[in-house]
C-alpha atoms as a PDB file:
ATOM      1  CA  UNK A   1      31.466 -76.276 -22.646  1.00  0.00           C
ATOM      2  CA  UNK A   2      34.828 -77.497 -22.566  1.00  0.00           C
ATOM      3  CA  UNK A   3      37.667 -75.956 -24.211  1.00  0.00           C
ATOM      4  CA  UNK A   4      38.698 -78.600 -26.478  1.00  0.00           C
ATOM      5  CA  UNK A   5      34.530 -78.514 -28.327  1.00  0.00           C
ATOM      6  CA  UNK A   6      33.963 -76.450 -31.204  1.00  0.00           C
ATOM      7  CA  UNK A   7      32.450 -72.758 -30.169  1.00  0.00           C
ATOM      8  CA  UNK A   8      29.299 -73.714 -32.005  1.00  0.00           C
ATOM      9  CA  UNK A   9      26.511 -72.828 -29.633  1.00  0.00           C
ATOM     10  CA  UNK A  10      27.458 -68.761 -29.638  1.00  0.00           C
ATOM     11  CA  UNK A  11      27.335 -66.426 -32.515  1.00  0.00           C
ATOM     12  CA  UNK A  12      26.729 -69.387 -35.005  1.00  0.00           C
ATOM     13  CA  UNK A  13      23.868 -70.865 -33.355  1.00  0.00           C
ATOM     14  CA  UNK A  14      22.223 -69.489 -30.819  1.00  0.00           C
ATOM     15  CA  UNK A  15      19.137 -67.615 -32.174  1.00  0.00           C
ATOM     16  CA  UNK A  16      15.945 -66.610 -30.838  1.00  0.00           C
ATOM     17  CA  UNK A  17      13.568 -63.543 -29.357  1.00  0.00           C
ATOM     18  CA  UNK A  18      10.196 -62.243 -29.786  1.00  0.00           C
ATOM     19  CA  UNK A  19       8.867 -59.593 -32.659  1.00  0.00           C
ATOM     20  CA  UNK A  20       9.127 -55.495 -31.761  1.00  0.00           C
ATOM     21  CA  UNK A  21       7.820 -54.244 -34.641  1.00  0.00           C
ATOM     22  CA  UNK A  22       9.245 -50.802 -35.594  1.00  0.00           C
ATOM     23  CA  UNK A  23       7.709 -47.662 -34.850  1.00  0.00           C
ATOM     24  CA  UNK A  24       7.673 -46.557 -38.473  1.00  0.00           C
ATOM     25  CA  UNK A  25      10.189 -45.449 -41.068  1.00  0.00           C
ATOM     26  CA  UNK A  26      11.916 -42.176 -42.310  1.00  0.00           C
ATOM     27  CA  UNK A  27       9.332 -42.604 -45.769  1.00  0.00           C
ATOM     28  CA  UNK A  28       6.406 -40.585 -45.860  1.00  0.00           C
ATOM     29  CA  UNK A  29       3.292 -42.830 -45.592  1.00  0.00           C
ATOM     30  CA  UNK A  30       0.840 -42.908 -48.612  1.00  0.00           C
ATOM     31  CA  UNK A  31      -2.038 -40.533 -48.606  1.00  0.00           C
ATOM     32  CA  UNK A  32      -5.210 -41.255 -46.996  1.00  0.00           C
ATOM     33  CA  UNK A  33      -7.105 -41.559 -50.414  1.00  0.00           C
ATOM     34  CA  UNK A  34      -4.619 -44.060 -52.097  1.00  0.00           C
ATOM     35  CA  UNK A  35      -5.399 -47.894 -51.740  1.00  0.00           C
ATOM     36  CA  UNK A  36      -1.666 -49.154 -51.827  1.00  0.00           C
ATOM     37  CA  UNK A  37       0.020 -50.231 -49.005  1.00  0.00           C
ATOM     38  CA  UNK A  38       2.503 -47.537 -47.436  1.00  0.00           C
ATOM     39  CA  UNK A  39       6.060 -48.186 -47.159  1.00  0.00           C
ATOM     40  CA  UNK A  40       5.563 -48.825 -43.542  1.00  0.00           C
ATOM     41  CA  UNK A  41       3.648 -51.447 -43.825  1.00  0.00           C
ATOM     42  CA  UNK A  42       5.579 -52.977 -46.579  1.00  0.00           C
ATOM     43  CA  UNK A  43       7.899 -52.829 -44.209  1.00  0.00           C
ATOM     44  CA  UNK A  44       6.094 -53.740 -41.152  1.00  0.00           C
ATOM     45  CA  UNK A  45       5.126 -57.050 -43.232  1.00  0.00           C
ATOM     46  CA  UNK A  46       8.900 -58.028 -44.095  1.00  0.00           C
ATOM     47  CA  UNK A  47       9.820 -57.354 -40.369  1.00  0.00           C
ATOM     48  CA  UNK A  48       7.236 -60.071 -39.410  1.00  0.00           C
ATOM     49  CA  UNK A  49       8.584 -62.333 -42.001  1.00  0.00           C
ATOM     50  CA  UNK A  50      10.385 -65.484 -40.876  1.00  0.00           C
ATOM     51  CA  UNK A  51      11.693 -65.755 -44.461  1.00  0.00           C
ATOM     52  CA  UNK A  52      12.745 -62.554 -44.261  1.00  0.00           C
ATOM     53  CA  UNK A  53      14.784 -62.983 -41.153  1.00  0.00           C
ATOM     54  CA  UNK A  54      15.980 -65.610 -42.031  1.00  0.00           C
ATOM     55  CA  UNK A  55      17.667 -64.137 -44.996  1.00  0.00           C
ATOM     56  CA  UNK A  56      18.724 -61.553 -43.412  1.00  0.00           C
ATOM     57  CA  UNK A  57      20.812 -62.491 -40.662  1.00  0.00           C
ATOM     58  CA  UNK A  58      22.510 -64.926 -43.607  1.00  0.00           C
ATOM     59  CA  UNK A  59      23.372 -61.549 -45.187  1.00  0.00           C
ATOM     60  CA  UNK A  60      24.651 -59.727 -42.241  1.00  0.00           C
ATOM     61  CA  UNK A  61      26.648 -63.120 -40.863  1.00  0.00           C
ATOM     62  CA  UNK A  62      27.784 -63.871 -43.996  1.00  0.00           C
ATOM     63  CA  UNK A  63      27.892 -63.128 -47.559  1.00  0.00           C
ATOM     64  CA  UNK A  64      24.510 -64.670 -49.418  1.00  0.00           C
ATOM     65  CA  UNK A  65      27.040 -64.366 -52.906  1.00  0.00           C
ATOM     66  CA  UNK A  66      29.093 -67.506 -51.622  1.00  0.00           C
ATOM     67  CA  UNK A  67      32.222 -65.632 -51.367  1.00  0.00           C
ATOM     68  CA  UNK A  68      34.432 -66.828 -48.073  1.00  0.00           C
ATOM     69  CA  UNK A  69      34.305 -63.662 -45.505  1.00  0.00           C
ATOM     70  CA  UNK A  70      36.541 -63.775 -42.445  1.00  0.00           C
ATOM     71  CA  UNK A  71      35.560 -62.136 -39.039  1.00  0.00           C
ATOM     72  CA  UNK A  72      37.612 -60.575 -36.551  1.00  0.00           C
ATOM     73  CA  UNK A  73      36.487 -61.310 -33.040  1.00  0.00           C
ATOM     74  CA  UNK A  74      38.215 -59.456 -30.085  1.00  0.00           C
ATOM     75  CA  UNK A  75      36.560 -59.306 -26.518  1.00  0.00           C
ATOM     76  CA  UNK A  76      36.543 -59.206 -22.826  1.00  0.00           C
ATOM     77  CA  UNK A  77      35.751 -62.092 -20.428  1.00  0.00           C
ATOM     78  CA  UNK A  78      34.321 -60.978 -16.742  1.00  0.00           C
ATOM     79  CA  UNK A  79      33.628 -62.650 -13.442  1.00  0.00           C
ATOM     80  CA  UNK A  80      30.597 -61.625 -11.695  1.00  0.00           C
ATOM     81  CA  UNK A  81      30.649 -63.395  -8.071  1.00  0.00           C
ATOM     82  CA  UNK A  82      27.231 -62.787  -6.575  1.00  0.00           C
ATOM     83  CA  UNK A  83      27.024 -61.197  -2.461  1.00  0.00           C
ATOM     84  CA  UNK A  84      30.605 -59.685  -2.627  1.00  0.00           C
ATOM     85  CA  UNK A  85      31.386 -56.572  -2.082  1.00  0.00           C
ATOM     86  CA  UNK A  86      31.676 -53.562  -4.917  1.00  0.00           C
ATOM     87  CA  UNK A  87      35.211 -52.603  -4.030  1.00  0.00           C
ATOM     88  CA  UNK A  88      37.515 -53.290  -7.268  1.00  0.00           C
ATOM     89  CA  UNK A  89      37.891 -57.145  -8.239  1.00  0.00           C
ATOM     90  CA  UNK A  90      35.178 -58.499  -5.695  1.00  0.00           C
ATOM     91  CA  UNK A  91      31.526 -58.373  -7.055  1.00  0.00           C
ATOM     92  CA  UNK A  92      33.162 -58.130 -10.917  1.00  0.00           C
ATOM     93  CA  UNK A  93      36.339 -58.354 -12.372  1.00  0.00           C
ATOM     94  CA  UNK A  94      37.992 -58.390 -15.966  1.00  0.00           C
ATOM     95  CA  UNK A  95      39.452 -61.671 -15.646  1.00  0.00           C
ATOM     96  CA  UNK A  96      40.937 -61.767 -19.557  1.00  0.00           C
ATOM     97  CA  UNK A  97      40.627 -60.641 -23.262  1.00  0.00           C
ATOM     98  CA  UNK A  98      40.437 -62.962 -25.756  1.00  0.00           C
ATOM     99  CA  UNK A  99      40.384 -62.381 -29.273  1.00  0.00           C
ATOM    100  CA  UNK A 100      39.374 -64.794 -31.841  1.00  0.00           C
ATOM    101  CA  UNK A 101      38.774 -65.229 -36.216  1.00  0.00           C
ATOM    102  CA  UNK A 102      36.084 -67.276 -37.968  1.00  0.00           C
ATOM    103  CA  UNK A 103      36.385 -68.505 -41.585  1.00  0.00           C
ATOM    104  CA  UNK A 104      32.797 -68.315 -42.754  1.00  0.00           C
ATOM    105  CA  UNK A 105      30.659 -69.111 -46.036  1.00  0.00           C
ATOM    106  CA  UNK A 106      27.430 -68.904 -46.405  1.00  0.00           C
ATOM    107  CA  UNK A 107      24.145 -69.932 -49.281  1.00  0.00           C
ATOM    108  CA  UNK A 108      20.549 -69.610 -49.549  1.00  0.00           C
ATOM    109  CA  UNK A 109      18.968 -73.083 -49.564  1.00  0.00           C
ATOM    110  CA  UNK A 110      15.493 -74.000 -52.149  1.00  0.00           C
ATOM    111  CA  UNK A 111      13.567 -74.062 -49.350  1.00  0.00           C
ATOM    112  CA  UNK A 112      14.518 -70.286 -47.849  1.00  0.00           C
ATOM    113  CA  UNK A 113      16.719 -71.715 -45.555  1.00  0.00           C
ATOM    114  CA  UNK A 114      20.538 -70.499 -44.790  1.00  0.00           C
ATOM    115  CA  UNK A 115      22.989 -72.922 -44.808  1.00  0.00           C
ATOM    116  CA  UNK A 116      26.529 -72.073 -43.368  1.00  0.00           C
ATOM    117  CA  UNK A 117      29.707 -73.457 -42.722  1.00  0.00           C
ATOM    118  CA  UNK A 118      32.401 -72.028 -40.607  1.00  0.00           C
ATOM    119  CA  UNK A 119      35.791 -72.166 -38.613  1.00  0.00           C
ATOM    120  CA  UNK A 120      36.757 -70.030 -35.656  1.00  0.00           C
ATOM    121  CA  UNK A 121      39.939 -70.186 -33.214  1.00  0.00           C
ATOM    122  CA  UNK A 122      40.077 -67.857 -30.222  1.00  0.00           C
ATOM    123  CA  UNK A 123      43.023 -67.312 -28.560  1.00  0.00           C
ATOM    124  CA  UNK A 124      43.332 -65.807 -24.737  1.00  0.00           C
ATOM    125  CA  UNK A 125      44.953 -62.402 -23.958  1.00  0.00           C
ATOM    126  CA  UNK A 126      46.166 -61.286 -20.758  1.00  0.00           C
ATOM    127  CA  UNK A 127      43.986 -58.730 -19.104  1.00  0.00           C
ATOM    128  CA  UNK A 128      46.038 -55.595 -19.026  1.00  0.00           C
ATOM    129  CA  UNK A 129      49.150 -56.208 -20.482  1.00  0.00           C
ATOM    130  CA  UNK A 130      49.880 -56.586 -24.544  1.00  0.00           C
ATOM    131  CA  UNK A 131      50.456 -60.191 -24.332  1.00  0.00           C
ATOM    132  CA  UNK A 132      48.960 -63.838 -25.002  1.00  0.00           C
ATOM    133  CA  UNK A 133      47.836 -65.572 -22.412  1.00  0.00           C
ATOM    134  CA  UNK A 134      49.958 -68.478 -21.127  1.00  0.00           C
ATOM    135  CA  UNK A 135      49.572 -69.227 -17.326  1.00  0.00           C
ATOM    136  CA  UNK A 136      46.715 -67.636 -15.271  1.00  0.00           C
ATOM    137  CA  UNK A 137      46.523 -66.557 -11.550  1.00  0.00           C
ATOM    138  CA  UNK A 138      43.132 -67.453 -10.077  1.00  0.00           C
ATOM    139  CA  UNK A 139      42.382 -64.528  -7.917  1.00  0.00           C
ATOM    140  CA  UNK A 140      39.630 -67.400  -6.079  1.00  0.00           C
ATOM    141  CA  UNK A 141      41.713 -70.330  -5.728  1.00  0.00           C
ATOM    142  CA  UNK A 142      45.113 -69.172  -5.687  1.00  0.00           C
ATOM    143  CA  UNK A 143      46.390 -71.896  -8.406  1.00  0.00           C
ATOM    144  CA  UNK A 144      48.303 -70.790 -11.454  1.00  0.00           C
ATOM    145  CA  UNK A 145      46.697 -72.561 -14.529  1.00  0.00           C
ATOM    146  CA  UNK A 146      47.911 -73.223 -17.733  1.00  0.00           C
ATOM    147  CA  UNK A 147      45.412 -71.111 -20.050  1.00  0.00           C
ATOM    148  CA  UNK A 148      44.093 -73.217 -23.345  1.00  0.00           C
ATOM    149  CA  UNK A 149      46.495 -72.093 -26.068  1.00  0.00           C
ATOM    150  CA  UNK A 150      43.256 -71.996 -28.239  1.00  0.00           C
ATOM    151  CA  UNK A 151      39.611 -73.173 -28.540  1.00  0.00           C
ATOM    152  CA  UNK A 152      37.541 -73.554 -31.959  1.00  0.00           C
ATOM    153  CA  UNK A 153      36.890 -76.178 -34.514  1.00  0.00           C
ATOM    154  CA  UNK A 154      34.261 -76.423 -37.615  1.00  0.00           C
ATOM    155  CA  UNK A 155      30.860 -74.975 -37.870  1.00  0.00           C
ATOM    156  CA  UNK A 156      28.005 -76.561 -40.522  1.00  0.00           C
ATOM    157  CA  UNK A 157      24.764 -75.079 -39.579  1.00  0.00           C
ATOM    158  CA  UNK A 158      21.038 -74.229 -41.161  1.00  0.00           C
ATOM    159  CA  UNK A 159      18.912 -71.643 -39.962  1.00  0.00           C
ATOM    160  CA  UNK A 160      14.780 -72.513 -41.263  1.00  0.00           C
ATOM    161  CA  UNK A 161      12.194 -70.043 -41.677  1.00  0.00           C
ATOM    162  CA  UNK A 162       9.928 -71.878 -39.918  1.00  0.00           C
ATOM    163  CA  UNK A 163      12.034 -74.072 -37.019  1.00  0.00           C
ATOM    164  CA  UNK A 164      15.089 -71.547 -36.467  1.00  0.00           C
ATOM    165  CA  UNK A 165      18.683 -73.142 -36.408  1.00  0.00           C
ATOM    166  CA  UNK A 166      19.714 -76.544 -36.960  1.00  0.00           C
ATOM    167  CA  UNK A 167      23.217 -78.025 -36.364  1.00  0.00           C
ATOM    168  CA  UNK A 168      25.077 -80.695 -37.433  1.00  0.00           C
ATOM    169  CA  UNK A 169      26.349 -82.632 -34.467  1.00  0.00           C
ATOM    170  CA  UNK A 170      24.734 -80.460 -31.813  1.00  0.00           C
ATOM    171  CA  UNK A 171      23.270 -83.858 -29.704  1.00  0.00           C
ATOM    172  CA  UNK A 172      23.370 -82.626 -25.972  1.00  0.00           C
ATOM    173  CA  UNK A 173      22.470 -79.273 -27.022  1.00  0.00           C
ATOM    174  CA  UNK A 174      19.308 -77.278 -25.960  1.00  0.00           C
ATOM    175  CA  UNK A 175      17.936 -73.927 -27.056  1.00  0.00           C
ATOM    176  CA  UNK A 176      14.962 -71.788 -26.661  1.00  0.00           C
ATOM    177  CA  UNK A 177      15.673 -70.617 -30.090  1.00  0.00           C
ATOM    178  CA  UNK A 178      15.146 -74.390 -31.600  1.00  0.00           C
ATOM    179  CA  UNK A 179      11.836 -75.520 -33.060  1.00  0.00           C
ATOM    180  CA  UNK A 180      10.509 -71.590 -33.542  1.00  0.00           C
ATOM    181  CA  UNK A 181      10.331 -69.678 -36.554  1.00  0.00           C
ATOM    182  CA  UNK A 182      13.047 -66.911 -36.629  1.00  0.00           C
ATOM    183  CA  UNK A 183      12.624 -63.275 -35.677  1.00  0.00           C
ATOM    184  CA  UNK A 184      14.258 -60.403 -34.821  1.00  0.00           C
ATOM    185  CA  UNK A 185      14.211 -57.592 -32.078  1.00  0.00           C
ATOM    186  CA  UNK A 186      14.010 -54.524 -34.613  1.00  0.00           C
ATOM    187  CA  UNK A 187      14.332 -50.549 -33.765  1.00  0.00           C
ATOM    188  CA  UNK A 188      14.591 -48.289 -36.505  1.00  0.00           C
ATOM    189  CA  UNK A 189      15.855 -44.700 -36.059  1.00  0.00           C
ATOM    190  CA  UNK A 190      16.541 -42.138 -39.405  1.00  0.00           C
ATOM    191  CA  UNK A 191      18.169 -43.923 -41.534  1.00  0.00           C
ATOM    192  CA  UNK A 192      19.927 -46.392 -39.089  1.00  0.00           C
ATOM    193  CA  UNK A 193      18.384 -49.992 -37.595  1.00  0.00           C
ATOM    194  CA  UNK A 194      19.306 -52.088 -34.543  1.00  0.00           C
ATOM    195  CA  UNK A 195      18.463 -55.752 -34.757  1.00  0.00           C
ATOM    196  CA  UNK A 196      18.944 -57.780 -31.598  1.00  0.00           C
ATOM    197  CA  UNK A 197      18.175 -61.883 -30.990  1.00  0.00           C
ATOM    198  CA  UNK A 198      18.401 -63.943 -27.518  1.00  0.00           C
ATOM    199  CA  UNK A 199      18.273 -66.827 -26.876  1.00  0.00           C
ATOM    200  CA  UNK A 200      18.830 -69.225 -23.896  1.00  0.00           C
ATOM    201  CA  UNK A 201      20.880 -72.535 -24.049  1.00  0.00           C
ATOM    202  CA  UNK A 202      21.967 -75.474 -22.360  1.00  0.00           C
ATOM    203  CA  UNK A 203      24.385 -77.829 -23.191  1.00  0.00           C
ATOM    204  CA  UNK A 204      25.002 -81.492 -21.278  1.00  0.00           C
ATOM    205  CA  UNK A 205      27.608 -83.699 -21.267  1.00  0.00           C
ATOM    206  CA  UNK A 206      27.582 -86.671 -19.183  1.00  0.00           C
ATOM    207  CA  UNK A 207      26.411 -85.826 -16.245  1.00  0.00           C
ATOM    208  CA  UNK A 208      27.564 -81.522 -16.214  1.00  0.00           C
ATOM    209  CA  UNK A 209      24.691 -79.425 -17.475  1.00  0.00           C
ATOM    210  CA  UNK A 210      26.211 -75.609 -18.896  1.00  0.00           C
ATOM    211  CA  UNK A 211      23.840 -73.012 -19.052  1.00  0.00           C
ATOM    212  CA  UNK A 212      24.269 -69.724 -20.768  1.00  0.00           C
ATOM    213  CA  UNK A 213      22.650 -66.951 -22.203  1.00  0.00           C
ATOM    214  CA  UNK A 214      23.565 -65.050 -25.199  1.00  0.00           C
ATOM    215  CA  UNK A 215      22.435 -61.588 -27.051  1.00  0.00           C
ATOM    216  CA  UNK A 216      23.221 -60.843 -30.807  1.00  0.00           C
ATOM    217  CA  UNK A 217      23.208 -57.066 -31.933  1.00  0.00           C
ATOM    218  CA  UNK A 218      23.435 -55.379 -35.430  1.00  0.00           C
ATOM    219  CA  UNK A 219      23.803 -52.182 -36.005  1.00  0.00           C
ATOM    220  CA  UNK A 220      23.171 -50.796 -40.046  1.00  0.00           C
ATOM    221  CA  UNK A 221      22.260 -48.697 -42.459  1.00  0.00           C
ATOM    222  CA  UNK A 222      18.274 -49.571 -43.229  1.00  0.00           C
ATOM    223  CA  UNK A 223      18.752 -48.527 -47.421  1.00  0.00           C
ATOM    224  CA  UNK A 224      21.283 -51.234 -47.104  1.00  0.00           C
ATOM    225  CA  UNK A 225      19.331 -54.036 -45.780  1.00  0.00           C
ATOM    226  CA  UNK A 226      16.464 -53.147 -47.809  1.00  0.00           C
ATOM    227  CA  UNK A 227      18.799 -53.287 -50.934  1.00  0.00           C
ATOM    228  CA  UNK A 228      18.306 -57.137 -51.947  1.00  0.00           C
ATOM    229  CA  UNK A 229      21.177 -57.018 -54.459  1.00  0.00           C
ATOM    230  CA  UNK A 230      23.482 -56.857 -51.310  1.00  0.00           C
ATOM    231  CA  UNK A 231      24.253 -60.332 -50.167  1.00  0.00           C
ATOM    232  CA  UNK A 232      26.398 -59.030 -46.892  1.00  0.00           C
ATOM    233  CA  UNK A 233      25.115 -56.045 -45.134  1.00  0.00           C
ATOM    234  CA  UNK A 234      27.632 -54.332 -43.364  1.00  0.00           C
ATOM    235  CA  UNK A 235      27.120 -53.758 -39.976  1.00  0.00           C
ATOM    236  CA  UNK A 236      28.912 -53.269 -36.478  1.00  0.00           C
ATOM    237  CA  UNK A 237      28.309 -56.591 -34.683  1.00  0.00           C
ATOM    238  CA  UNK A 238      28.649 -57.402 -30.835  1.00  0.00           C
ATOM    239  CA  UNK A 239      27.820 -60.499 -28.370  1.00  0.00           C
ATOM    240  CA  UNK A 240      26.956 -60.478 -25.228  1.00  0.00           C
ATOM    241  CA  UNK A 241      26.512 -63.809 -23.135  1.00  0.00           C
ATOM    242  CA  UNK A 242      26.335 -64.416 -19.568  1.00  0.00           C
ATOM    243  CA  UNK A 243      27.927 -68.222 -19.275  1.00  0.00           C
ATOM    244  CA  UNK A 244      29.267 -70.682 -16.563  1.00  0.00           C
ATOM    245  CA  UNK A 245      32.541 -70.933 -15.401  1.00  0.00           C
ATOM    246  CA  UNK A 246      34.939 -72.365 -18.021  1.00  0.00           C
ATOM    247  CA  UNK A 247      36.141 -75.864 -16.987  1.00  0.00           C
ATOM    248  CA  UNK A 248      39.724 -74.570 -17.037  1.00  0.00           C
ATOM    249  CA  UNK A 249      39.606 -72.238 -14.058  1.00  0.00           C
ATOM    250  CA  UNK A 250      38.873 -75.245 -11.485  1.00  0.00           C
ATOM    251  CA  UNK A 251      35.691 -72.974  -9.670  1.00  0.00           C
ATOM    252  CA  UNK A 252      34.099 -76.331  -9.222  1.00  0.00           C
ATOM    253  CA  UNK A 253      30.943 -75.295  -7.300  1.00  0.00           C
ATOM    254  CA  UNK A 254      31.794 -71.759  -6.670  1.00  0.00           C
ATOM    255  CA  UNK A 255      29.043 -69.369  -7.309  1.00  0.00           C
ATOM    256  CA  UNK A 256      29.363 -66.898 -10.175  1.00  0.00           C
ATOM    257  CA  UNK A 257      30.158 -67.232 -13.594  1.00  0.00           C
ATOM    258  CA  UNK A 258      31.331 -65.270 -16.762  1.00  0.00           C
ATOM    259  CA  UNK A 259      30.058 -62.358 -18.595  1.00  0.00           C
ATOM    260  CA  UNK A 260      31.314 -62.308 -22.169  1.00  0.00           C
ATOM    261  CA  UNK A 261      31.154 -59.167 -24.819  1.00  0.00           C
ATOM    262  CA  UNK A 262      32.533 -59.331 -28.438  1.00  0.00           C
ATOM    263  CA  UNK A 263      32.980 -56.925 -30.897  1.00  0.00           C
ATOM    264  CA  UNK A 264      33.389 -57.970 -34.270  1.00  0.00           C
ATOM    265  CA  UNK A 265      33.933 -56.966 -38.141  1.00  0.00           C
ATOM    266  CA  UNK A 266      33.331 -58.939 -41.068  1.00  0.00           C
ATOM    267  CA  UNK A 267      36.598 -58.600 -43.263  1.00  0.00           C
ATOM    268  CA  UNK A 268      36.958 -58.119 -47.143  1.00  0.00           C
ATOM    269  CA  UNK A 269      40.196 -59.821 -47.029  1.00  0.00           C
ATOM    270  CA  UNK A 270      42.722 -61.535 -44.232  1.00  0.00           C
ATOM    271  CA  UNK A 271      45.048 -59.026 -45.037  1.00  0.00           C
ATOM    272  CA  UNK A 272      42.844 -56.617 -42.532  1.00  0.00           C
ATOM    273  CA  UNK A 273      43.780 -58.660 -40.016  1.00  0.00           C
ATOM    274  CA  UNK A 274      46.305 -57.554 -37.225  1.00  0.00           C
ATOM    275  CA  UNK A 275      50.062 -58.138 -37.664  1.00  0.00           C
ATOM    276  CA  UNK A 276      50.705 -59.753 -33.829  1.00  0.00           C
ATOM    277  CA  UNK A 277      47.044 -61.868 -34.346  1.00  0.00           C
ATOM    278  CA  UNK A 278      48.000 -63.550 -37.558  1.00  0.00           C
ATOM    279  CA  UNK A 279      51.327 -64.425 -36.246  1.00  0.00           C
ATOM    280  CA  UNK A 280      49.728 -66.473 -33.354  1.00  0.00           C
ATOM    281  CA  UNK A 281      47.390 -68.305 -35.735  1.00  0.00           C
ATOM    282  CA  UNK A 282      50.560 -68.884 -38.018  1.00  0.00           C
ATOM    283  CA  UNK A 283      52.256 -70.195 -34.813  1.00  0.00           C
ATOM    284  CA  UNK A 284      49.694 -72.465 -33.241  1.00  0.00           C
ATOM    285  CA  UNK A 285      47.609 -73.123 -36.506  1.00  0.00           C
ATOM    286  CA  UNK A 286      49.959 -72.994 -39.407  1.00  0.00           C
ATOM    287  CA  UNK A 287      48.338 -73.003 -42.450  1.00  0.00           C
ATOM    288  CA  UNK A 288      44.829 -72.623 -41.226  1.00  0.00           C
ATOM    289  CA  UNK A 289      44.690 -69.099 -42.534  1.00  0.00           C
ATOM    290  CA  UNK A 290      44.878 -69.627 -45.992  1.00  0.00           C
ATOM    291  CA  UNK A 291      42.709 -72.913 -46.021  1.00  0.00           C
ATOM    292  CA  UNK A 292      39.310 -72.196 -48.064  1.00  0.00           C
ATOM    293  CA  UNK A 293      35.910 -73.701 -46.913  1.00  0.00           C
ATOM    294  CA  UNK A 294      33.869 -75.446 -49.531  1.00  0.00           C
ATOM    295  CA  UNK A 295      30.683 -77.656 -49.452  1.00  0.00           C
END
């Protein structure tokens, strides 16, 4: 994907994975002589539910309410270079950080479907010092690049019950996670639950074909999710995608590519976010901060 396209086929998008049911749950199961269902399988049954799903990750994303949320994104970008050696900087190396904000709302649709629209801008960070990103040394080809002074652009996205996610302007755009009904990955432990989705993609344009594949994780309290009166479920969020080499560092055929990880929060207010961040958006976006997404 090239840096001047929306980031629309990662956290937005990309969803998929087969069904682990959970080993059970922290309630004690009915008695043997009683006739209604036990809260495990209650609970077994909504874990198997597409509709269910699909709900839910609109509720951990988002906020199901309609109320704007904002999401800080900060991260690491590797290199993994396949037959080199393991001394530092040769098999992997931490090439950058980037760190990034998306502008999200979100509804449930009359048909059970979730229907989002969003913004997100990522900005690059040098490696190891406390700095943006401006020119960058490729270790490979010995060129100093300019970096991208940003990448982002607008979101408007379903996810279905039945067919999984749907987005607006995605032509050129594959995933396994397309045309399925949607599930999760689910582990449940005491009074905690880890929910995890994968999916492969591929994107062409012209004549380059990007591949790149991409694991979602929750982490959150299980009262919470169960509670339907909560339209965001907090959680701790991270991303994990193993991608091509971005068009900007010139690898042309080089083998290898990029292993990304992102950590993110969903914010209450853009006041949470940090000082030094919001002055680069201010800088290179002005007025992007305080715009408000509608339908």
């Amino acid at each position: 994907m090239n840096d001047t396209m929306p980031v629309l086929t990662r956290r937005d998008c990309l969803l998929g994975g087969g069904l682990l049911l959970a080993a059970g749950s922290t309630s004690r199961p009915a008695s043997a002589t009683s006739n209604a269902p036990s809260t495990t399988q209650k609970l077994d049954a909504r874990i198997a539910d597409p509709s269910f799903n699909t709900e839910l990750v609109g509720r951990l994303q988002g906020d199901l309410s309609g109320r704007q949320r904002w999401i800080h994104n900060p991260g690491f970008v590797y290199a993994t270079v396949p037959g080199q050696g393991l001394a530092p900087g040769e098999f992997g190396r931490l090439l950058y950080r980037v760190e990034g904000f998306t502008a999200r709302i979100s509804r449930l649709t009359d048909d059970g479907s979730v229907e989002e629209r969003s913004h997100s801008w990522m900005f690059y960070r040098h490696a190891e010092e406390d700095r943006w990103l401006e020119k960058f040394d490729n270790p490979w080809t010995g060129e100093t690049l300019d970096a991208p002074p940003f990448r982002g652009g607008p979101s408007h996205s379903w996810l279905r019950p039945a067919t999984g996610p749907e987005l607006d302007g995605g032509a050129g755009l594959e995933s396994t996670a397309f045309g399925r009904p949607t599930h999760l990955n689910w582990r449940i432990h005491d009074s905690n639950v880890w929910l995890t989705r994968h999916a492969a993609s591929r994107l062409r344009s012209g004549t380059t074909v990007r591949n790149e594949f991409s694991i979602d994780q929750w982490i959150c309290r299980l009262d919470h999710l169960l509670d339907s009166r909560r339209r965001h479920v907090p959680a701790t969020y991270s991303w994990t995608s193993q991608a091509a080499w971005q068009p900007w560092l010139r690898m042309g055929n080089r083998p290898g590519g990029l292993l990304w990880r992102i950590d993110s929060v969903v914010l209450d207010d853009v006041a949470q976010l940090p000082t030094a961040f919001v002055d680069r958006l201010q800088k290179l976006l002005p007025g992007k901060l305080s715009e408000r997404l509608s339908w």
